[in-house]
Protein backbone atom coordinates (compact mmCIF):
# COMPACT_ATOMS: atom_id res chain seq x y z
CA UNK A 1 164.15 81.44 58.05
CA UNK A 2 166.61 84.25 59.48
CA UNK A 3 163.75 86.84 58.20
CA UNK A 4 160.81 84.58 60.20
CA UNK A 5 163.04 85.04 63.18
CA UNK A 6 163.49 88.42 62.75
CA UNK A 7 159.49 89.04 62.59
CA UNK A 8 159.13 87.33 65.74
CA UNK A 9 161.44 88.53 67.93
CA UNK A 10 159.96 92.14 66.48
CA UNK A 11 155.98 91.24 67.24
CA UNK A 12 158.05 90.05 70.84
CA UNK A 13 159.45 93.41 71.56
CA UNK A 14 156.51 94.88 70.58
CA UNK A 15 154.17 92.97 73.13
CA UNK A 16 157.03 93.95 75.90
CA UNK A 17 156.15 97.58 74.83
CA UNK A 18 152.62 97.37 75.08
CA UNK A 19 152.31 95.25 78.00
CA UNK A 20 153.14 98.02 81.00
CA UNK A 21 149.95 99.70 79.00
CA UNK A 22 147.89 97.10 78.98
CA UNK A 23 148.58 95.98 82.55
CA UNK A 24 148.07 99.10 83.46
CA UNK A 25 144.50 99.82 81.55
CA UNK A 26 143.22 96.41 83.50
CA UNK A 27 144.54 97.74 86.68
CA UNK A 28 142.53 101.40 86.32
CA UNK A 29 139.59 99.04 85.45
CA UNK A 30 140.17 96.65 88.37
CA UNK A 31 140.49 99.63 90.39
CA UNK A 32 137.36 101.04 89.00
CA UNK A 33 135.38 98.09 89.72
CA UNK A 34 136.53 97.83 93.20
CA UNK A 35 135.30 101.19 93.79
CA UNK A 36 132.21 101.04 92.12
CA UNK A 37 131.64 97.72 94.28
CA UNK A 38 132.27 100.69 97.26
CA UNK A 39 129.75 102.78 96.55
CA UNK A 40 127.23 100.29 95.53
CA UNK A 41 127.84 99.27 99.58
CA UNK A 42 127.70 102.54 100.80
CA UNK A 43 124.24 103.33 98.98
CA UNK A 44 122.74 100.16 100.15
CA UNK A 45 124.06 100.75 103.89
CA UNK A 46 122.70 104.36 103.79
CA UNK A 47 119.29 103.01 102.15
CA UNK A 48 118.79 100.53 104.93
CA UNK A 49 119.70 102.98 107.89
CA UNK A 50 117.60 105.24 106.70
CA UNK A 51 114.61 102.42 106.33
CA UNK A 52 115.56 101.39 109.35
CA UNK A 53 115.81 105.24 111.26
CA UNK A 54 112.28 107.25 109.10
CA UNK A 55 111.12 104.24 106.92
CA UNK A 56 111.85 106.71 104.00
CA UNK A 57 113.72 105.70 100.81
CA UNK A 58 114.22 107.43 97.25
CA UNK A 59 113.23 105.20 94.25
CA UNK A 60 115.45 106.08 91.51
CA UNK A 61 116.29 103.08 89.57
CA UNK A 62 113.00 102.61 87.49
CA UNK A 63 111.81 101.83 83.70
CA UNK A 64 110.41 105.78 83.92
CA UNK A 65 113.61 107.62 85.32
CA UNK A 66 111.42 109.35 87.64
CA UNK A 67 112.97 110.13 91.28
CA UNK A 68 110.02 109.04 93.99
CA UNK A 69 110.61 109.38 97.81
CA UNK A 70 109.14 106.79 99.74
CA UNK A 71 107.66 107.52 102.91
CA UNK A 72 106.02 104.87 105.02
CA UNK A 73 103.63 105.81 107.89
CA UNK A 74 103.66 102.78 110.41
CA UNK A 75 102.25 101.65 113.59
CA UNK A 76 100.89 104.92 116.09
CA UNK A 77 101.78 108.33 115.04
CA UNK A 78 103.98 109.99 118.24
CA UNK A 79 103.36 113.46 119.00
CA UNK A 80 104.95 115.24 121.41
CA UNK A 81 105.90 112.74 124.09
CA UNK A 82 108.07 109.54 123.14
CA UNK A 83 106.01 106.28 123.29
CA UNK A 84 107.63 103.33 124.45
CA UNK A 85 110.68 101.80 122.95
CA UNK A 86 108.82 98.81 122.17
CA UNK A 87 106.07 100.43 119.72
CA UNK A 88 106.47 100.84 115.96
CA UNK A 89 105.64 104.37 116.00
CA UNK A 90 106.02 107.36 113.04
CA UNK A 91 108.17 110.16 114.39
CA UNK A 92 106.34 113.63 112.65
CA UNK A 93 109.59 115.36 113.75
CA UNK A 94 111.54 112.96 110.89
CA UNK A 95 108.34 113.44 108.64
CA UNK A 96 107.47 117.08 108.17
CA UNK A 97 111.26 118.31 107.89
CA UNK A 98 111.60 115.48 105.25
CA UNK A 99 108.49 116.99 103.14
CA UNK A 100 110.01 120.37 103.35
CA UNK A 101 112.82 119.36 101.97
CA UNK A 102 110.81 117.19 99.01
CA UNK A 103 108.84 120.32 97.93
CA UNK A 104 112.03 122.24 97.93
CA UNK A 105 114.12 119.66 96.06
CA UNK A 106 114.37 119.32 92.49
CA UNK A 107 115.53 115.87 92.52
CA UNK A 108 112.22 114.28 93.34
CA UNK A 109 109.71 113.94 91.16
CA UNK A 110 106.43 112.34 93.27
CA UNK A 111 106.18 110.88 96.64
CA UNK A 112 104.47 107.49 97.49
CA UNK A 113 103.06 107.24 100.49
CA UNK A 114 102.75 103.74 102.40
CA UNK A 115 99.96 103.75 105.39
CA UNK A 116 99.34 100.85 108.10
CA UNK A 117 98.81 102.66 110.80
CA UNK A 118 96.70 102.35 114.06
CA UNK A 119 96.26 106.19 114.24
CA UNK A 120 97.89 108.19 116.91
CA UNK A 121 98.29 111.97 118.10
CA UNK A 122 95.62 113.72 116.27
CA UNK A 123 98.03 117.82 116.13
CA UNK A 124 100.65 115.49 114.64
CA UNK A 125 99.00 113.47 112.02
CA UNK A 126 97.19 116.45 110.68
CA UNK A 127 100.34 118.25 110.44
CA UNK A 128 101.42 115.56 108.31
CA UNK A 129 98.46 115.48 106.07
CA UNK A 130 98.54 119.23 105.54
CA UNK A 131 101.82 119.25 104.20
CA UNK A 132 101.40 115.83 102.11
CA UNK A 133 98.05 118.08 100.68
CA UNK A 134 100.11 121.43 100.21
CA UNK A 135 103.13 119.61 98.18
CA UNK A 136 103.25 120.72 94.39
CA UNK A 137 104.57 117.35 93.98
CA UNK A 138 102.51 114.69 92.56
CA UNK A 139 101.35 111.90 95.69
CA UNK A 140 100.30 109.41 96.03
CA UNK A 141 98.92 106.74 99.21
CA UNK A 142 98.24 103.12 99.53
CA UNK A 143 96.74 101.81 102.76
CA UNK A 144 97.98 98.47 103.27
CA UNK A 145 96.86 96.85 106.42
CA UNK A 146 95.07 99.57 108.16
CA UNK A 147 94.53 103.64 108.24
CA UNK A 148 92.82 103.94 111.27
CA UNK A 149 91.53 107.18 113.23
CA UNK A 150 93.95 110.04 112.11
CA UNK A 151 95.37 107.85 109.51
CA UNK A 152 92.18 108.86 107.41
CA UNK A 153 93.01 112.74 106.75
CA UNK A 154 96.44 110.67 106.04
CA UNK A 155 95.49 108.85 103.79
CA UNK A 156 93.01 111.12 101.23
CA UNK A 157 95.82 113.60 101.69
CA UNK A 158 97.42 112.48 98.55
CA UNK A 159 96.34 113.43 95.28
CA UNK A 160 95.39 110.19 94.31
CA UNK A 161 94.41 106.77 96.87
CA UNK A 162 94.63 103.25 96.79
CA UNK A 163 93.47 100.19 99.23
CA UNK A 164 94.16 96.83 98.98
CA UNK A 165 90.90 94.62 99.13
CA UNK A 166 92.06 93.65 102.79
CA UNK A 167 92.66 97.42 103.88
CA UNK A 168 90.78 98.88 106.91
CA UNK A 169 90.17 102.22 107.78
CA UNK A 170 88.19 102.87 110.77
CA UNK A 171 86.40 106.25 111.40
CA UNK A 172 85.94 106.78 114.97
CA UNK A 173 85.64 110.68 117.86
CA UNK A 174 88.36 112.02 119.28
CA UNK A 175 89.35 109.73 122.21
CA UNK A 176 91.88 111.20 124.54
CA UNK A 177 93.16 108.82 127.39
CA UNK A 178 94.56 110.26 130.75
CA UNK A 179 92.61 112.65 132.84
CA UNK A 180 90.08 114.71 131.55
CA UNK A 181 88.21 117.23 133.15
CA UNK A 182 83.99 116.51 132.72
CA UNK A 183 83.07 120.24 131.70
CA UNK A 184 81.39 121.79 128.82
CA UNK A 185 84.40 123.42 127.23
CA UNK A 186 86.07 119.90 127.83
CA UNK A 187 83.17 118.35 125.22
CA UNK A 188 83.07 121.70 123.09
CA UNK A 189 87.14 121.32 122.39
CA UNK A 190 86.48 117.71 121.26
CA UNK A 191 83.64 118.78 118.99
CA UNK A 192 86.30 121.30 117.41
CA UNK A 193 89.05 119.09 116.96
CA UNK A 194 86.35 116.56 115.25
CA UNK A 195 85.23 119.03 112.96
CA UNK A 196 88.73 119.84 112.33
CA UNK A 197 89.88 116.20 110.95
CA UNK A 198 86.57 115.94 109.17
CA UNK A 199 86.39 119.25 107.15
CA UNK A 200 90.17 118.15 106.44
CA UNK A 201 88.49 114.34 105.21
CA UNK A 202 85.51 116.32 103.12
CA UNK A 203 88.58 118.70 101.71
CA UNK A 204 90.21 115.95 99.92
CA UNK A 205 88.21 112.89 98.57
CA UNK A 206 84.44 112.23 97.41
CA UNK A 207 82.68 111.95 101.03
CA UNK A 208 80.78 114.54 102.57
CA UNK A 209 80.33 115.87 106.17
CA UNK A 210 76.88 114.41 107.00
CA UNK A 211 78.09 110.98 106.36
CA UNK A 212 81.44 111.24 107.77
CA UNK A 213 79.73 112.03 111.10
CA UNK A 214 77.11 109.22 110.62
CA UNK A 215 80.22 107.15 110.46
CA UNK A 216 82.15 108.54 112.83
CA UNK A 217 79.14 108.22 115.58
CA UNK A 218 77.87 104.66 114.17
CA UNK A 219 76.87 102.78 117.61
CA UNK A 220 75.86 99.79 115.63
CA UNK A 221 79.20 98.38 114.39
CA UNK A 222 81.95 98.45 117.19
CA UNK A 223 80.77 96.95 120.61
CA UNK A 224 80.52 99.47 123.55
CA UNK A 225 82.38 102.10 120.99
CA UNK A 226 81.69 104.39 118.32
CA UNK A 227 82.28 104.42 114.54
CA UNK A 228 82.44 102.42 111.50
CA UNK A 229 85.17 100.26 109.64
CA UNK A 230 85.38 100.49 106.07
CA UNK A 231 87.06 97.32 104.28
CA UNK A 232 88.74 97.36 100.68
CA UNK A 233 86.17 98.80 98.15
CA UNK A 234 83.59 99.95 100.97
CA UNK A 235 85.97 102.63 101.27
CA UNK A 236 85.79 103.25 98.12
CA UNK A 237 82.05 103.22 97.94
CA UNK A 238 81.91 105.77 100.66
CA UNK A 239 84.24 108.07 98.60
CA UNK A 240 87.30 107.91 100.95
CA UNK A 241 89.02 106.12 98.79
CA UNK A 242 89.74 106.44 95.08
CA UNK A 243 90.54 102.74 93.74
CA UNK A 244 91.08 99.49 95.42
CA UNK A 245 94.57 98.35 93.89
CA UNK A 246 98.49 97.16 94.99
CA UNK A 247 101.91 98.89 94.78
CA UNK A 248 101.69 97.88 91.03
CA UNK A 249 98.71 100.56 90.60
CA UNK A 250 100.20 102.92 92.87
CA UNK A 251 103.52 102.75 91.06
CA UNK A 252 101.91 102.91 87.70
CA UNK A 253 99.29 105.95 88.51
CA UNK A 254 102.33 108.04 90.19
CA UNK A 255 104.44 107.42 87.19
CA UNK A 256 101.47 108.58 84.83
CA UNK A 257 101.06 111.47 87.24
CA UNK A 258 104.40 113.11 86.91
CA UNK A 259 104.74 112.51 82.79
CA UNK A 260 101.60 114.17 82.70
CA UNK A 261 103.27 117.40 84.66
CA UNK A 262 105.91 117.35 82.93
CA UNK A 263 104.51 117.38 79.34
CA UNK A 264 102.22 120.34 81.35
């Protein structure tokens, strides 16, 4: 009995021993939890400032382990003067240094590009489709709602393009509001900056000049206007386009795009 005793007070002292360590193990892992709860917080509070501040975010958690960037191109496009607070607009001053720093960045892998836009300053939105078209990256863009105007070079920028069946894109000339002075070189300067977006159109999908321009001056479609809307798979059928599909395509066909470059 005295020997039972013994044992038990002994397995007693040994628990006292052990305890400060194992008090102290569940406090380091309390303590780790509580600061992996932190950063969780911070990461989703710097995520949705900077959705909220560029519409950009980095995709990292995925089935591939491929690092995409995000970039949304909403409502107008400003250019050089600030459009009213109260219109969703894409600032190309948050855009292009963003893309500079993608191509220079070896921590992402592709870039999906998300388009409803209503067009916007044409210097501006061609600056942004010449540097979506010069990244090494692999891109690529799904118009969602609309890619109007300059959101066309925008949108066959990438190296691959999707529409949703309820996508528009809407080829239309150069319109330029404000005062404009009725002269010759006036006209001649639009004709450049037309053949400008379209050779940049032709560049980088299936359709070719002559038909862009019997698009772009189409008098039978848009009442006292010019051009031509192109829904879902009609922009496909003209060549702007390269699929009709959803984020699930466009996640899928980036994914395949950047194992394939890296197996290159």
């Amino acid at each position: 009995m005295k020997r039972d005793m013994d044992e038990i007070q002994m397995a007693r002292n040994s628990v006292m021993e052990e305890l400060p360590e194992i008090m102290s193990g569940k406090n380091e892992k309390n303590n780790q939890t509580e600061e992996q709860k932190k950063q969780t917080e911070e990461k989703n509070q710097k995520t949705d400032e900077n959705i909220k501040e560029s519409g950009q975010i980095s995709l990292l958690e995925n089935r591939y382990d491929h690092r995409i960037h995000l970039l949304s191109v909403i409502g107008e496009v400003e250019g050089h003067e600030c459009l009213s607070s109260n219109t969703k607009t894409t600032k190309y001053e948050h855009v292009l240094p963003r893309l500079a720093e993608i191509e220079d960045s070896k921590d992402v892998d592709g870039v999906l590009v998300l388009l409803n836009t209503v067009g916007g300053d044409v210097e501006s939105g061609l600056a942004i489709a010449e540097m979506l078209a010069s990244l090494s990256k692999p891109t690529v863009s799904l118009v969602l709602g609309g890619s109007h105007s300059i959101g066309v070079p925008l949108a066959v920028s990438t190296n691959y393009s999707f529409i949703v069946p309820t996508g528009t894109m809407v080829i239309h000339p150069v319109r330029m509001s404000g005062t404009v002075i009725g002269a010759p070189s006036t006209y001649d300067y639009f004709k450049q900056m037309q053949d400008r977006i379209l050779s940049f159109v032709e560049n980088h999908c299936h359709a070719k000049m002559a038909r862009l321009e019997e698009m772009m001056m189409n008098t039978g479609m848009l009442t006292k206007d010019l051009g031509t809307i192109l829904v879902g798979a009609q922009a496909v059928e003209e060549g702007l386009i390269d699929a009709v599909g959803g984020i699930d395509e466009a996640l899928k066909k980036l994914h395949n795009m950047i194992e394939t470059l890296k197996k290159s």
